[in-house]
PDB file of N, CA and C in Angstrom:
ATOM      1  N   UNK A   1      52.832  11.075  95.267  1.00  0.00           N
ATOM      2  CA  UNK A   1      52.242  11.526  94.031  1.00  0.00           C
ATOM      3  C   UNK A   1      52.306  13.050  93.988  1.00  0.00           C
ATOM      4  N   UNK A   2      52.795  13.363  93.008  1.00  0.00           N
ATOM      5  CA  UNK A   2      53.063  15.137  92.591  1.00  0.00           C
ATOM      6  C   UNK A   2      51.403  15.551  92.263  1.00  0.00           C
ATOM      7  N   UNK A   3      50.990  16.750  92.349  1.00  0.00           N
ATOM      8  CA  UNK A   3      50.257  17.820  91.973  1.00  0.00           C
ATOM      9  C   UNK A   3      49.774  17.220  90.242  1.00  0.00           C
ATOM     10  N   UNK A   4      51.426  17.705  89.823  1.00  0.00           N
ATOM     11  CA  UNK A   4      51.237  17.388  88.298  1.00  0.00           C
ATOM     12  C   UNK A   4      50.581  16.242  87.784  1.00  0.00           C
ATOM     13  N   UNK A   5      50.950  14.925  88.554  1.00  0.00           N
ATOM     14  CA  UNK A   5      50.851  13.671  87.841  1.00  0.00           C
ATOM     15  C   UNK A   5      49.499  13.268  88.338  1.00  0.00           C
ATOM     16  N   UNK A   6      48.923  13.672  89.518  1.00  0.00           N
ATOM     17  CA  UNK A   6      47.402  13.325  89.524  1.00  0.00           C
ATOM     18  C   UNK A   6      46.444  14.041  88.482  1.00  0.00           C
ATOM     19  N   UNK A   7      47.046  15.450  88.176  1.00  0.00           N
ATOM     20  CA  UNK A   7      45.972  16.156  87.352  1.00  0.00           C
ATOM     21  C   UNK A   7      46.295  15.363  86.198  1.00  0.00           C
ATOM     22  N   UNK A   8      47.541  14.927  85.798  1.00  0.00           N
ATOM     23  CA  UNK A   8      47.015  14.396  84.277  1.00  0.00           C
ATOM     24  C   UNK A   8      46.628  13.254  84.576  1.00  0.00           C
ATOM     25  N   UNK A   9      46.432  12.124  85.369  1.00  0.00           N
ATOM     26  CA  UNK A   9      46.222  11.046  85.549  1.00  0.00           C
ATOM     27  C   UNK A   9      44.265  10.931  85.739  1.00  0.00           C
ATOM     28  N   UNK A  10      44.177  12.408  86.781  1.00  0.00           N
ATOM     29  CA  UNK A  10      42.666  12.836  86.727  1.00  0.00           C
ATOM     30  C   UNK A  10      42.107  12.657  85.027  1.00  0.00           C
ATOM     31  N   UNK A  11      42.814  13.633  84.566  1.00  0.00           N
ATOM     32  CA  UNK A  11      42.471  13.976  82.815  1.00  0.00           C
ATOM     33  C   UNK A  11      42.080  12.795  82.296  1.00  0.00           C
ATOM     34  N   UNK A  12      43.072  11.463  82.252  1.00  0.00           N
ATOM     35  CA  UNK A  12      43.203  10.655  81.668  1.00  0.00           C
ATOM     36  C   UNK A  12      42.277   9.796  82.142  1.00  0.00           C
ATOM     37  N   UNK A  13      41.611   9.877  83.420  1.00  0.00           N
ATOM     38  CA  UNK A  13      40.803   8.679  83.559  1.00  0.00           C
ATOM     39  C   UNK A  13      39.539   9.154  83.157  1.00  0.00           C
ATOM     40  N   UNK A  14      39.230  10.356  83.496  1.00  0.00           N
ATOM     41  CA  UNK A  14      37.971  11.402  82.964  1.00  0.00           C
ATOM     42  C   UNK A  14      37.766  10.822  81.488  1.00  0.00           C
ATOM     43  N   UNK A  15      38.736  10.992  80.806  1.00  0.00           N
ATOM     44  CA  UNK A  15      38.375  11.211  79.355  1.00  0.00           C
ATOM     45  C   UNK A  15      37.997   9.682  78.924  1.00  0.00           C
ATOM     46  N   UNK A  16      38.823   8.402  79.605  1.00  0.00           N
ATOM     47  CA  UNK A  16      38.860   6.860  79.387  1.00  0.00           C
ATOM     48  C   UNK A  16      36.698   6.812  79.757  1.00  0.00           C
ATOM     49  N   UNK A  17      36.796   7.319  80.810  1.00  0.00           N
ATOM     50  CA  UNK A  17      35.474   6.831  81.443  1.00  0.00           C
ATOM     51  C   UNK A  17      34.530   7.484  80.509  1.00  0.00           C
ATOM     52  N   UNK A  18      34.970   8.649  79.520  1.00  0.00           N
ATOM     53  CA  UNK A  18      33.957   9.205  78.464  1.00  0.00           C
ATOM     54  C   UNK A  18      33.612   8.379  77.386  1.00  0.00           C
ATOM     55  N   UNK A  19      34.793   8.239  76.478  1.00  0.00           N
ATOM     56  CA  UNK A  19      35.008   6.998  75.898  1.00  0.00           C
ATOM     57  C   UNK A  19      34.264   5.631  75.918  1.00  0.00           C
ATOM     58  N   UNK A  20      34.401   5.291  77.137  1.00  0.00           N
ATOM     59  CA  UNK A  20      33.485   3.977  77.773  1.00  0.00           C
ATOM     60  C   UNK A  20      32.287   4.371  77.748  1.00  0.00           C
ATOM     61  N   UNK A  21      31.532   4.877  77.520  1.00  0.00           N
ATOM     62  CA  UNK A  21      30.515   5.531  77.627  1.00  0.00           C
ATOM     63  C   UNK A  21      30.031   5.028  76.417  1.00  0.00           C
ATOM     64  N   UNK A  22      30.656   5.925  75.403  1.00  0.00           N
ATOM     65  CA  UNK A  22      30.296   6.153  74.139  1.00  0.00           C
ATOM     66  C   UNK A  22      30.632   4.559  73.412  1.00  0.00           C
ATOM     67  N   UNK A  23      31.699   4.320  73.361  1.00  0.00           N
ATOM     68  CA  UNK A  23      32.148   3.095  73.264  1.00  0.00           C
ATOM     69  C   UNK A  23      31.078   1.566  73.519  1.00  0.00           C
ATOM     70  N   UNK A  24      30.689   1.913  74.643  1.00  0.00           N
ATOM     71  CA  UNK A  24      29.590   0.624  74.944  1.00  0.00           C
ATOM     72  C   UNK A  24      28.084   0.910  75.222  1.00  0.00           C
ATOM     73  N   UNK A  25      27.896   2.276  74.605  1.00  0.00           N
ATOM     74  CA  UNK A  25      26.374   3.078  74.476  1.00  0.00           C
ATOM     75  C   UNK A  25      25.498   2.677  76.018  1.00  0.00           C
ATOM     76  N   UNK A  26      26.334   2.498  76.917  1.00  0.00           N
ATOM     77  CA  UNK A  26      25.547   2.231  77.998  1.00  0.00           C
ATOM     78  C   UNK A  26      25.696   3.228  79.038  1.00  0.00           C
ATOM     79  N   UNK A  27      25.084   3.586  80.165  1.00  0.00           N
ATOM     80  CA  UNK A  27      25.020   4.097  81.437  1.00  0.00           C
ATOM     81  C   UNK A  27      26.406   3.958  82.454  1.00  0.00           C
ATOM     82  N   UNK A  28      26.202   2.352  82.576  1.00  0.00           N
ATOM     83  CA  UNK A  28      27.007   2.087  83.361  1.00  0.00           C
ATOM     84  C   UNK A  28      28.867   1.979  83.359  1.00  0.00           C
ATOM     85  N   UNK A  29      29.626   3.277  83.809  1.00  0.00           N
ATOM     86  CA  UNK A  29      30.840   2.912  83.214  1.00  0.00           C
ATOM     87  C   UNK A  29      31.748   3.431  85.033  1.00  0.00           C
ATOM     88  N   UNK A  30      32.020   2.693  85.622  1.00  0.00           N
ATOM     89  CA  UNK A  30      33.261   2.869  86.506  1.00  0.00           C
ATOM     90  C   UNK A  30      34.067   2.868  86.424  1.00  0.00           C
ATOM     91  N   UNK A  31      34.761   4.096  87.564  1.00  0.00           N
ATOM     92  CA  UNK A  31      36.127   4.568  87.816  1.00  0.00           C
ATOM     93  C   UNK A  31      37.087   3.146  87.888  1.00  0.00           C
ATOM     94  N   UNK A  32      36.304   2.415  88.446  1.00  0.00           N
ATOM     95  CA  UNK A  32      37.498   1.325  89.621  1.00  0.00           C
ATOM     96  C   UNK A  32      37.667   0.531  88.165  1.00  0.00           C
ATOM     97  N   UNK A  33      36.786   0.423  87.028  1.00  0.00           N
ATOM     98  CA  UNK A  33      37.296  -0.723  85.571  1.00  0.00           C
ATOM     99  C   UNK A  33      37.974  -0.206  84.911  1.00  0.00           C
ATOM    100  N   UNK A  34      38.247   0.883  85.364  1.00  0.00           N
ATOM    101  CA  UNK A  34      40.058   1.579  84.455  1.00  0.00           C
ATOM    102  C   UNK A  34      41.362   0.811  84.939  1.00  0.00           C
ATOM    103  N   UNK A  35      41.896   0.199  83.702  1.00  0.00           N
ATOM    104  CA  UNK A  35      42.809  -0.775  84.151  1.00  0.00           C
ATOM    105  C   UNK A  35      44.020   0.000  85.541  1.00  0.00           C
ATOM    106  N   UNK A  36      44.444   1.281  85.378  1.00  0.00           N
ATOM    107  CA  UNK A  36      45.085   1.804  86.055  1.00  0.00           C
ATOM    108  C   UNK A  36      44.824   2.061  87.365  1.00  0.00           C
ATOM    109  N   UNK A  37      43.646   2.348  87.606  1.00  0.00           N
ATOM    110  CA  UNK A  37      42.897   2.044  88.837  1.00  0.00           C
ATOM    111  C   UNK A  37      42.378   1.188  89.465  1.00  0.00           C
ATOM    112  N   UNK A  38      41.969   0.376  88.801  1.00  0.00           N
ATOM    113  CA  UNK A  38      42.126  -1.348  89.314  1.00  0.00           C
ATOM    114  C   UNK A  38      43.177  -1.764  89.982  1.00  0.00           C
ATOM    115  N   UNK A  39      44.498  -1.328  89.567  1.00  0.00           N
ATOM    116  CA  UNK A  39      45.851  -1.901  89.737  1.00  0.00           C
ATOM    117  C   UNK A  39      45.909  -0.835  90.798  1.00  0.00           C
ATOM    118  N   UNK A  40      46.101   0.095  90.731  1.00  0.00           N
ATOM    119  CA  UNK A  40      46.639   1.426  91.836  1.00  0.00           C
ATOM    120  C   UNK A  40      46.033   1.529  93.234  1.00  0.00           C
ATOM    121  N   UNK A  41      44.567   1.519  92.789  1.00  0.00           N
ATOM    122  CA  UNK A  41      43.792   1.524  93.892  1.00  0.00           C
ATOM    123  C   UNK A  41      43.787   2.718  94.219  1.00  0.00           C
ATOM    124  N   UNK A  42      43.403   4.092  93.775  1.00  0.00           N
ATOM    125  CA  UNK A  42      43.729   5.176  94.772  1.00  0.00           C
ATOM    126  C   UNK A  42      42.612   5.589  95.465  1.00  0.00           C
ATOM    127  N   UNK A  43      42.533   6.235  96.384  1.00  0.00           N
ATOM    128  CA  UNK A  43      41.687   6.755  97.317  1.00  0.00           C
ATOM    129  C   UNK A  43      40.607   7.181  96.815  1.00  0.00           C
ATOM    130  N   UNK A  44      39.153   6.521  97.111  1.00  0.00           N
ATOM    131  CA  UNK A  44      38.060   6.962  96.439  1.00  0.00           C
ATOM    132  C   UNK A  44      37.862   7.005  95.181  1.00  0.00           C
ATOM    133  N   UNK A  45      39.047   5.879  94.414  1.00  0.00           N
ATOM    134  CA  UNK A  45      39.199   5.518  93.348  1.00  0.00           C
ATOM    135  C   UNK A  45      39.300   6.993  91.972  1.00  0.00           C
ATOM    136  N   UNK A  46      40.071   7.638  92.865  1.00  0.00           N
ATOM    137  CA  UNK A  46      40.034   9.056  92.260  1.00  0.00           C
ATOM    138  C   UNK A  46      41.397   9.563  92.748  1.00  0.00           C
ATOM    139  N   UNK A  47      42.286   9.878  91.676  1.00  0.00           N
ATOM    140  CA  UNK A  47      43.949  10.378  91.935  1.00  0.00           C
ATOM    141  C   UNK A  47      43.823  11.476  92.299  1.00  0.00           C
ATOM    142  N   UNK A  48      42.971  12.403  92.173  1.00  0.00           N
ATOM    143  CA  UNK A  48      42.809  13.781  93.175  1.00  0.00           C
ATOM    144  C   UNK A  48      42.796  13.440  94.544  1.00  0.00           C
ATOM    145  N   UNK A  49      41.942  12.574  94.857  1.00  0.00           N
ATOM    146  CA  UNK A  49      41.496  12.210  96.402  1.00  0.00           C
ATOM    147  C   UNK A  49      43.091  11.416  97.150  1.00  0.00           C
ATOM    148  N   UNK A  50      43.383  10.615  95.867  1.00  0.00           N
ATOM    149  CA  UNK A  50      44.569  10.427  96.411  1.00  0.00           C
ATOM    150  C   UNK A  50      45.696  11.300  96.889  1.00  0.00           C
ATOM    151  N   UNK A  51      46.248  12.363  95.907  1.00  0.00           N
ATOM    152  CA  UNK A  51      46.773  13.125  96.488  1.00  0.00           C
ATOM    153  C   UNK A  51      46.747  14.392  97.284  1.00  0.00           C
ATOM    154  N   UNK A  52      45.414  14.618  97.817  1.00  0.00           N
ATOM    155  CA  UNK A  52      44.814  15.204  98.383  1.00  0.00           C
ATOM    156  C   UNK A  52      44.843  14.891  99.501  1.00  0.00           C
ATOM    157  N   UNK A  53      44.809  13.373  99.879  1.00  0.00           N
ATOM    158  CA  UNK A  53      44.592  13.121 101.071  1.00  0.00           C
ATOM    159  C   UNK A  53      46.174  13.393 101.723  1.00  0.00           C
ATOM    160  N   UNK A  54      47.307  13.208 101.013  1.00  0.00           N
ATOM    161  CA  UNK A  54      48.556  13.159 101.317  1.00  0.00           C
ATOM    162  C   UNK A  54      48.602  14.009 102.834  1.00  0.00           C
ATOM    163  N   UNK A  55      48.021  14.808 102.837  1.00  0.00           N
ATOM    164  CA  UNK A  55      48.266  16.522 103.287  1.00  0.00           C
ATOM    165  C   UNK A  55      47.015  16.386 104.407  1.00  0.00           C
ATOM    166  N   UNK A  56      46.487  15.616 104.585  1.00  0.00           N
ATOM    167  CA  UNK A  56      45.091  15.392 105.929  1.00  0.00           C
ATOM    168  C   UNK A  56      46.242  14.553 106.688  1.00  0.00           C
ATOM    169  N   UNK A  57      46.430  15.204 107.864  1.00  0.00           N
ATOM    170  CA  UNK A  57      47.232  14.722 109.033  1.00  0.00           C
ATOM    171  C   UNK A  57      46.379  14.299 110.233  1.00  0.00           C
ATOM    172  N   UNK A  58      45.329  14.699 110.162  1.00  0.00           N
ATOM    173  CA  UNK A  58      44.372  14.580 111.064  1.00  0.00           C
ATOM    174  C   UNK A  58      43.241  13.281 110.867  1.00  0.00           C
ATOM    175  N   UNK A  59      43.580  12.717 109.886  1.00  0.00           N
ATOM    176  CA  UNK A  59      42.240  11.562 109.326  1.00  0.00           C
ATOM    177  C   UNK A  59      40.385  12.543 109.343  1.00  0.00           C
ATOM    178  N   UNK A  60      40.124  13.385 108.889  1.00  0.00           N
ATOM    179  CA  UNK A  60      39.087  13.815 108.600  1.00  0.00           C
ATOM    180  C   UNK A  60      39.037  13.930 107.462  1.00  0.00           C
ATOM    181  N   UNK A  61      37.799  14.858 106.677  1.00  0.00           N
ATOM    182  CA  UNK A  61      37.691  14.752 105.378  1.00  0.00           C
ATOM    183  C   UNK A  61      38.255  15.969 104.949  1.00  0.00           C
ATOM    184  N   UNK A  62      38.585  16.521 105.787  1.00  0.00           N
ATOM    185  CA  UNK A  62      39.558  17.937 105.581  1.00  0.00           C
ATOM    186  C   UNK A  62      40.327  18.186 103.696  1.00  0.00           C
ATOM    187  N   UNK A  63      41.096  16.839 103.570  1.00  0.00           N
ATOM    188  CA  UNK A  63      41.625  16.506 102.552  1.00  0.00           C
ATOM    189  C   UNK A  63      41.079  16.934 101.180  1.00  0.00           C
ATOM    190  N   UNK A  64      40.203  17.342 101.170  1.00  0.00           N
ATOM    191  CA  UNK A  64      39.169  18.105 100.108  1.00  0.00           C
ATOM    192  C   UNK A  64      39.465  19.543  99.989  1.00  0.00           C
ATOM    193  N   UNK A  65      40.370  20.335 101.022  1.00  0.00           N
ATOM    194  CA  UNK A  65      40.652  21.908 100.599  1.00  0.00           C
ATOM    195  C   UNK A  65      42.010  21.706  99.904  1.00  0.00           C
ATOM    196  N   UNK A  66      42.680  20.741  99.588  1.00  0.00           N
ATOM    197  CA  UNK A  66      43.635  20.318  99.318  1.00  0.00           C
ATOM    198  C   UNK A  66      43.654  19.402  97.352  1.00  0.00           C
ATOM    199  N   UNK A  67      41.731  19.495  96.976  1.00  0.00           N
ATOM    200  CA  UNK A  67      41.652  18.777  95.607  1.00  0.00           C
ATOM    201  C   UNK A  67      42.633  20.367  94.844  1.00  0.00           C
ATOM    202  N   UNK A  68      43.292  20.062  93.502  1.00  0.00           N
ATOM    203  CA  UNK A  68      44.332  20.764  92.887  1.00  0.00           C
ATOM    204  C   UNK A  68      42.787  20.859  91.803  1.00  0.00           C
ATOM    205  N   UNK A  69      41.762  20.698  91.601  1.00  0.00           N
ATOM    206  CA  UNK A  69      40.775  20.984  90.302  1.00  0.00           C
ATOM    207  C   UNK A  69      39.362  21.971  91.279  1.00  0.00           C
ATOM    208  N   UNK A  70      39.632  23.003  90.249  1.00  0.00           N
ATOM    209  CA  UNK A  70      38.100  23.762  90.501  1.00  0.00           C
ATOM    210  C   UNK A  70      37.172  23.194  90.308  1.00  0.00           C
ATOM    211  N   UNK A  71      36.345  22.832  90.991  1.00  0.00           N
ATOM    212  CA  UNK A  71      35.049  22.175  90.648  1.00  0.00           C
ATOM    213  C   UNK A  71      33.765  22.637  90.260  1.00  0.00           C
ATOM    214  N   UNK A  72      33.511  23.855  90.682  1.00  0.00           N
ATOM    215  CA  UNK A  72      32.782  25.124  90.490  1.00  0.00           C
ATOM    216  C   UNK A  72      31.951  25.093  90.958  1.00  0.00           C
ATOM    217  N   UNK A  73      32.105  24.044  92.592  1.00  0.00           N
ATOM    218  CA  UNK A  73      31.388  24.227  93.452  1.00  0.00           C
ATOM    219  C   UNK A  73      32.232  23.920  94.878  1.00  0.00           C
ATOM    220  N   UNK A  74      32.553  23.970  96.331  1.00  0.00           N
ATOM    221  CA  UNK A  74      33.083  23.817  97.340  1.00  0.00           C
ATOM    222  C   UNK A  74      33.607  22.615  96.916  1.00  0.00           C
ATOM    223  N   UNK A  75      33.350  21.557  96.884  1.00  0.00           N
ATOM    224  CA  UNK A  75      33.887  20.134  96.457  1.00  0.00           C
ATOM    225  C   UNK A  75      33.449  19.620  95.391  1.00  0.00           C
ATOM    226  N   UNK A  76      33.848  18.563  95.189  1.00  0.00           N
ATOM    227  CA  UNK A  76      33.576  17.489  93.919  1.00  0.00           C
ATOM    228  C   UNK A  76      32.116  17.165  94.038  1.00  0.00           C
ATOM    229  N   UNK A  77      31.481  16.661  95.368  1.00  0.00           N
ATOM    230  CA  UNK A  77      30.118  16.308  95.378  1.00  0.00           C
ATOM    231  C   UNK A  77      29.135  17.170  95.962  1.00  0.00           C
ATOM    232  N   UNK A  78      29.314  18.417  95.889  1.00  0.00           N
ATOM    233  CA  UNK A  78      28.269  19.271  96.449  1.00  0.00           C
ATOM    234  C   UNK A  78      27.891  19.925  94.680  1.00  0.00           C
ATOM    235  N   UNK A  79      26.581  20.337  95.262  1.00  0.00           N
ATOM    236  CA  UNK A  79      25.626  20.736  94.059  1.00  0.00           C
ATOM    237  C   UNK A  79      26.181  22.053  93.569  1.00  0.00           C
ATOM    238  N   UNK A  80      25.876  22.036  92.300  1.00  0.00           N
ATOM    239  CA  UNK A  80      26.687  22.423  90.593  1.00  0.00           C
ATOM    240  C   UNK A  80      28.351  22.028  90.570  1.00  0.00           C
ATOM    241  N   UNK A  81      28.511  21.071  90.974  1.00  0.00           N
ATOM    242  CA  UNK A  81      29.529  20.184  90.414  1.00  0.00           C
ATOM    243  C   UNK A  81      29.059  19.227  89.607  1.00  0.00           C
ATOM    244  N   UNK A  82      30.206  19.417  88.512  1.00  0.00           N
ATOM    245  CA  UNK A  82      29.168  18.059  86.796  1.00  0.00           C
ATOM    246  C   UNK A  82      30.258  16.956  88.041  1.00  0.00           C
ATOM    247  N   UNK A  83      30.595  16.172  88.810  1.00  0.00           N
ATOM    248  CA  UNK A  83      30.436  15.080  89.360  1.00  0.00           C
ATOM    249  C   UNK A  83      29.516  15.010  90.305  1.00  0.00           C
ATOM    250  N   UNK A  84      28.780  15.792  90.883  1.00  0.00           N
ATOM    251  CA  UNK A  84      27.559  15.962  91.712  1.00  0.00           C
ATOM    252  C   UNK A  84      26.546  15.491  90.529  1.00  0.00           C
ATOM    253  N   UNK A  85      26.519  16.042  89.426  1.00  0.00           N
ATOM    254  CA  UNK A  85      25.425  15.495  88.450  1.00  0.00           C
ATOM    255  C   UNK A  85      25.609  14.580  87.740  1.00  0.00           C
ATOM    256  N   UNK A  86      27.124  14.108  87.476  1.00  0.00           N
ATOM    257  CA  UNK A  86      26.806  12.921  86.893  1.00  0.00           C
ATOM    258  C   UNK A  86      26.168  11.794  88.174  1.00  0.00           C
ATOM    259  N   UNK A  87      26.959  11.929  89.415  1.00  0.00           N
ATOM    260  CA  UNK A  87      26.505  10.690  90.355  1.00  0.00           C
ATOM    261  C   UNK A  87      25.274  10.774  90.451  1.00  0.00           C
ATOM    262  N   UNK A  88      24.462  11.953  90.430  1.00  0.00           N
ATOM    263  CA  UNK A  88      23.258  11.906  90.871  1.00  0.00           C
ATOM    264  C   UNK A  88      21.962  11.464  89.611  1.00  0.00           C
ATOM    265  N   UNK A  89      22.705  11.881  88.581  1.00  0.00           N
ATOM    266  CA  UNK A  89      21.818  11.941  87.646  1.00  0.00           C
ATOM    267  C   UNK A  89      21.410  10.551  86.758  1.00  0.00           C
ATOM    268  N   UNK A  90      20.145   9.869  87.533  1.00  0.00           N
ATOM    269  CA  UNK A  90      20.102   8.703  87.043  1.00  0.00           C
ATOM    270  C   UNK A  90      19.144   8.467  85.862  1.00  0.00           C
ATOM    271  N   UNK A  91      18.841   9.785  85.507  1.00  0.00           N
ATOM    272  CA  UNK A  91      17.905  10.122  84.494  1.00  0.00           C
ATOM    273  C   UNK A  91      18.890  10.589  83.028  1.00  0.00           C
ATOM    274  N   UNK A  92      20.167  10.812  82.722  1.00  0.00           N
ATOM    275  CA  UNK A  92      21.286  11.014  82.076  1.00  0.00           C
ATOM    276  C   UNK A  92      21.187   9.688  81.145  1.00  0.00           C
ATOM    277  N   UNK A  93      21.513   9.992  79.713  1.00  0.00           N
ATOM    278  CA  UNK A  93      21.754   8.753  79.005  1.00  0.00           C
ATOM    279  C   UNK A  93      22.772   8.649  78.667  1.00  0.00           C
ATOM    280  N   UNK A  94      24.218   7.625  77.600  1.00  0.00           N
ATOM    281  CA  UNK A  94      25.229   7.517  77.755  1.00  0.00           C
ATOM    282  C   UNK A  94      26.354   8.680  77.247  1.00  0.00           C
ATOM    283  N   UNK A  95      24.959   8.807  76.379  1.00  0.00           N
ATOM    284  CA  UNK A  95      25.910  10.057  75.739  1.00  0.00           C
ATOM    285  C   UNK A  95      26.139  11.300  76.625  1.00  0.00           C
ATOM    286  N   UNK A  96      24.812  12.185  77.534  1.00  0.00           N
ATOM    287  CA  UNK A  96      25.242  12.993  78.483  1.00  0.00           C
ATOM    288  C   UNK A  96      26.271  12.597  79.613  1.00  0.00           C
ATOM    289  N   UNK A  97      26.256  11.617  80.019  1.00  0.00           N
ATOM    290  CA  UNK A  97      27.445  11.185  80.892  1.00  0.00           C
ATOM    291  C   UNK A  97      28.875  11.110  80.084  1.00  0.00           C
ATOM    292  N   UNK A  98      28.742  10.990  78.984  1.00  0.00           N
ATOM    293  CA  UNK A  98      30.176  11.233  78.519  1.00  0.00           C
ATOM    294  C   UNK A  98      30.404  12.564  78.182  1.00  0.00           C
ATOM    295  N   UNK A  99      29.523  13.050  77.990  1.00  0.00           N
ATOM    296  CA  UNK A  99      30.202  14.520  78.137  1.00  0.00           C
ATOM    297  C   UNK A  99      30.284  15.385  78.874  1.00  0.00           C
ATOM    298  N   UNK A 100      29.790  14.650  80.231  1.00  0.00           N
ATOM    299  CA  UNK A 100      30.042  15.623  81.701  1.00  0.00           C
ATOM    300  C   UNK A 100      31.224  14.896  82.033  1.00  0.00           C
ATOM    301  N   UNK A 101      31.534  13.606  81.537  1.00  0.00           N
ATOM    302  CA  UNK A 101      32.894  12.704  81.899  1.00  0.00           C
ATOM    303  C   UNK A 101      33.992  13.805  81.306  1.00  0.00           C
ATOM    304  N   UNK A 102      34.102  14.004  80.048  1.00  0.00           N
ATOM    305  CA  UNK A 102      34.909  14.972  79.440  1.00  0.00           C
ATOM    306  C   UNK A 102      34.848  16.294  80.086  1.00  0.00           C
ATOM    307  N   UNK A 103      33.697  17.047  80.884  1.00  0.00           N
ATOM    308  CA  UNK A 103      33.670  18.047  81.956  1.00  0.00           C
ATOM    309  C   UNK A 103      34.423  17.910  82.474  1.00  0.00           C
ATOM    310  N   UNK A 104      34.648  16.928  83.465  1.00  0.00           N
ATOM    311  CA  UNK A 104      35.456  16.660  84.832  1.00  0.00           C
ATOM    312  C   UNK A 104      36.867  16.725  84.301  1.00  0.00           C
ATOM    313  N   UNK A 105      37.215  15.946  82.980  1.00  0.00           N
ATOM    314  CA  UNK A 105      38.235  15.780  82.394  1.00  0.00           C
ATOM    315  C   UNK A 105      39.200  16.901  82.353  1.00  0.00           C
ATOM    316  N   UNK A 106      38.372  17.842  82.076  1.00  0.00           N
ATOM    317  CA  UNK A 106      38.816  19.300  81.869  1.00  0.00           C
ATOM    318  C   UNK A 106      38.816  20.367  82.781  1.00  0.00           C
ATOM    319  N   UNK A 107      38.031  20.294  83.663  1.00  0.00           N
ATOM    320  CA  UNK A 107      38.166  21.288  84.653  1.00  0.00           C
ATOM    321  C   UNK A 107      39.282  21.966  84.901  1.00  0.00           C
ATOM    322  N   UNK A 108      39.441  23.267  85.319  1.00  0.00           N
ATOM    323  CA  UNK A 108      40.481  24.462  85.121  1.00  0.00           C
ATOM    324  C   UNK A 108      41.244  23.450  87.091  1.00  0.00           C
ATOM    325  N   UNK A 109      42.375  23.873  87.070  1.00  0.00           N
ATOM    326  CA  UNK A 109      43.219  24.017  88.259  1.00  0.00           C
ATOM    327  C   UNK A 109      42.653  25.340  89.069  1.00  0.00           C
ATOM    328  N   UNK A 110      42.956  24.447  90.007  1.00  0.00           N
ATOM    329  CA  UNK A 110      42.705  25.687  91.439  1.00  0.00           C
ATOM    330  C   UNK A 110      44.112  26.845  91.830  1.00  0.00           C
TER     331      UNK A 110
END
């Protein structure tokens, strides 16, 4: 998997999982019920992680200095990352989760 094709594939599932959101006015919307990811399976059910991991030769979690998206925090799940707040935030209703979904969607390249 190229650089290129995870970030738009990132984009594309970001924005699907916003959608779903809004779409079925509910809370609950997973990565893994995106038909493409269902089928693909990628690592941590996330095409960053997938091609991220490409480049960990060592099997640690190393594979994370290697995500291609700024997160605007050290990683994806450390605090002030909008995926640190959407996972955490169980107080969020459908509509704020879709528009931290569209956050992630967008995030600038590293």
């Amino acid at each position: 998997m190229t650089r290129e094709e995870a970030i738009k594939k990132h984009r594309e599932l970001w924005h699907w999982v916003a959608n779903e959101h809004r779409k079925r006015k509910r809370c609950e919307v997973h990565r893994n019920e995106n038909p493409d990811v269902a089928k693909e399976k990628p690592f941590n059910d996330c095409w960053l992680c997938e091609y991220a991991r490409q480049f960990d030769k060592v099997g640690s979690d190393g594979y994370c200095n290697n995500c291609p998206i700024n997160w605007g925090s050290e990683t994806c799940l450390r605090d002030g990352s909008p995926y640190a707040e959407l996972a955490l935030g169980f107080h969020l209703d459908y509509e704020e989760r879709a528009n931290l979904a569209d956050t992630i969607a967008e995030l600038p390249e590293r």
